[in-house]
Protein backbone atom coordinates (compact mmCIF):
# COMPACT_ATOMS: atom_id res chain seq x y z
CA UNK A 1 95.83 50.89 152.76
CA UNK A 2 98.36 49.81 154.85
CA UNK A 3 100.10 46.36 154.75
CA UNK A 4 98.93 43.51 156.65
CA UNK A 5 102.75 42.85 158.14
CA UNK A 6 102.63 46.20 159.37
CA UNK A 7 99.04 46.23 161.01
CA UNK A 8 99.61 42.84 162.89
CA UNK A 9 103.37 43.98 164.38
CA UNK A 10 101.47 47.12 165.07
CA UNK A 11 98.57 45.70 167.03
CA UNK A 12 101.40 42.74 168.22
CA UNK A 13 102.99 46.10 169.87
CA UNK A 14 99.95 47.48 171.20
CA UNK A 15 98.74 44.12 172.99
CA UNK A 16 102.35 43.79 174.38
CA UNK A 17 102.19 47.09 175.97
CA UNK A 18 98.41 45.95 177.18
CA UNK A 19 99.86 42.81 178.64
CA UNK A 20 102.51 44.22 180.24
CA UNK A 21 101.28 47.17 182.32
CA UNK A 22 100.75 46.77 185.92
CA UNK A 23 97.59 47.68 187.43
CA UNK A 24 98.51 50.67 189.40
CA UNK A 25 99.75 52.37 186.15
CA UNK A 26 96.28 51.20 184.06
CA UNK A 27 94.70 54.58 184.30
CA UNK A 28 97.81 56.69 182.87
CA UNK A 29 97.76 54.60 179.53
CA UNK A 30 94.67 52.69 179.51
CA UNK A 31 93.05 55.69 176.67
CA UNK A 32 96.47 55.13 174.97
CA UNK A 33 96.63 51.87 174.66
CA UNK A 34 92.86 50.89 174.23
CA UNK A 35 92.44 53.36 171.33
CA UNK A 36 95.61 51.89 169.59
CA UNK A 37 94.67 48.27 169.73
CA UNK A 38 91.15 49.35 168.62
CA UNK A 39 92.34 51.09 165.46
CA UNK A 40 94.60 48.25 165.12
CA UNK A 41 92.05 45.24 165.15
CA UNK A 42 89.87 47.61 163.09
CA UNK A 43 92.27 47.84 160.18
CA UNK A 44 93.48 44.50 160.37
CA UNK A 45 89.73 43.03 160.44
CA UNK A 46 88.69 45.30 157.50
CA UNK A 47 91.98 44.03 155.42
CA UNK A 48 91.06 42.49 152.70
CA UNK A 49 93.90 39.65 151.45
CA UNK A 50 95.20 40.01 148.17
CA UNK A 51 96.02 36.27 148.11
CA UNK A 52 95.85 33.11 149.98
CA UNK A 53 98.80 33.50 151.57
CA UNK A 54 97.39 36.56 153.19
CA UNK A 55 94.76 35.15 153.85
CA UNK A 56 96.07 32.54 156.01
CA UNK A 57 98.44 35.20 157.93
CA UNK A 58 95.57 36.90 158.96
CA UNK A 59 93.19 34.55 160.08
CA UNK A 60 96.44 32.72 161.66
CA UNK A 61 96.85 35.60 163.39
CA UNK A 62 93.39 36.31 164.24
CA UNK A 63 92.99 33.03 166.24
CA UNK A 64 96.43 33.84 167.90
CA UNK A 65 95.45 36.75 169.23
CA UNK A 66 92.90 37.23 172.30
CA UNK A 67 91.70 40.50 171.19
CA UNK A 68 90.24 38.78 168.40
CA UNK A 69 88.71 35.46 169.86
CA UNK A 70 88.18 36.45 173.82
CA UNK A 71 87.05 40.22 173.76
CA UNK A 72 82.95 39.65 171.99
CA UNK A 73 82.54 42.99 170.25
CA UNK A 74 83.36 42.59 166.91
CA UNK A 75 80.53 41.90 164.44
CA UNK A 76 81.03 38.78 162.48
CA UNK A 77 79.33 40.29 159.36
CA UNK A 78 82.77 42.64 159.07
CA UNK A 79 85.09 39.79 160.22
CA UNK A 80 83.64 37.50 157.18
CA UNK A 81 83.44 40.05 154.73
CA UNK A 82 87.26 40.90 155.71
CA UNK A 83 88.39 37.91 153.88
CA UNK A 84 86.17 38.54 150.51
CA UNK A 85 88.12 40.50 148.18
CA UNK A 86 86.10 42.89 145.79
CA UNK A 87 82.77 42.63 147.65
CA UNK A 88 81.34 46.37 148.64
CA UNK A 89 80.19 46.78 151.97
């Protein structure tokens, strides 16, 4: 599995490029874009931590980032058992 470091700068990336498009050019990148950040927020809510420190990075994160605490589609059975290392889903 990839690294937590590199699946936050990724989806940091993605939501920068999301910000930062003007309206008029939405519809040439919006498939892009969207299907980045939701691979992105996928992987990074599936992580599991392999310590506390982890831990906190991502759910620091997490709250940081809007795609995570604005947009209401994630299920918060997969965002809880994110943090819970070892448990089978």
């Amino acid at each position: 599995m990839t690294g937590l470091n590199h699946l936050i700068t990724m989806h940091k990336a993605a939501m920068s490029v999301y910000n930062g498009v003007p309206d008029k050019d939405w519809p040439d990148i919006a498939d892009q874009i969207s299907a980045t950040i939701e691979t992105s927020r996928a992987e990074i809510v599936k992580y599991r931590p392999n310590s506390l420190d982890e831990m906190n990075r991502k759910a620091e994160f997490m709250l940081s980032c809007r795609s995570f605490t604005e947009w209401g589609d994630l299920d918060i059975k997969d965002v809880i058992s994110g943090f819970i290392r070892g448990m089978a889903r």
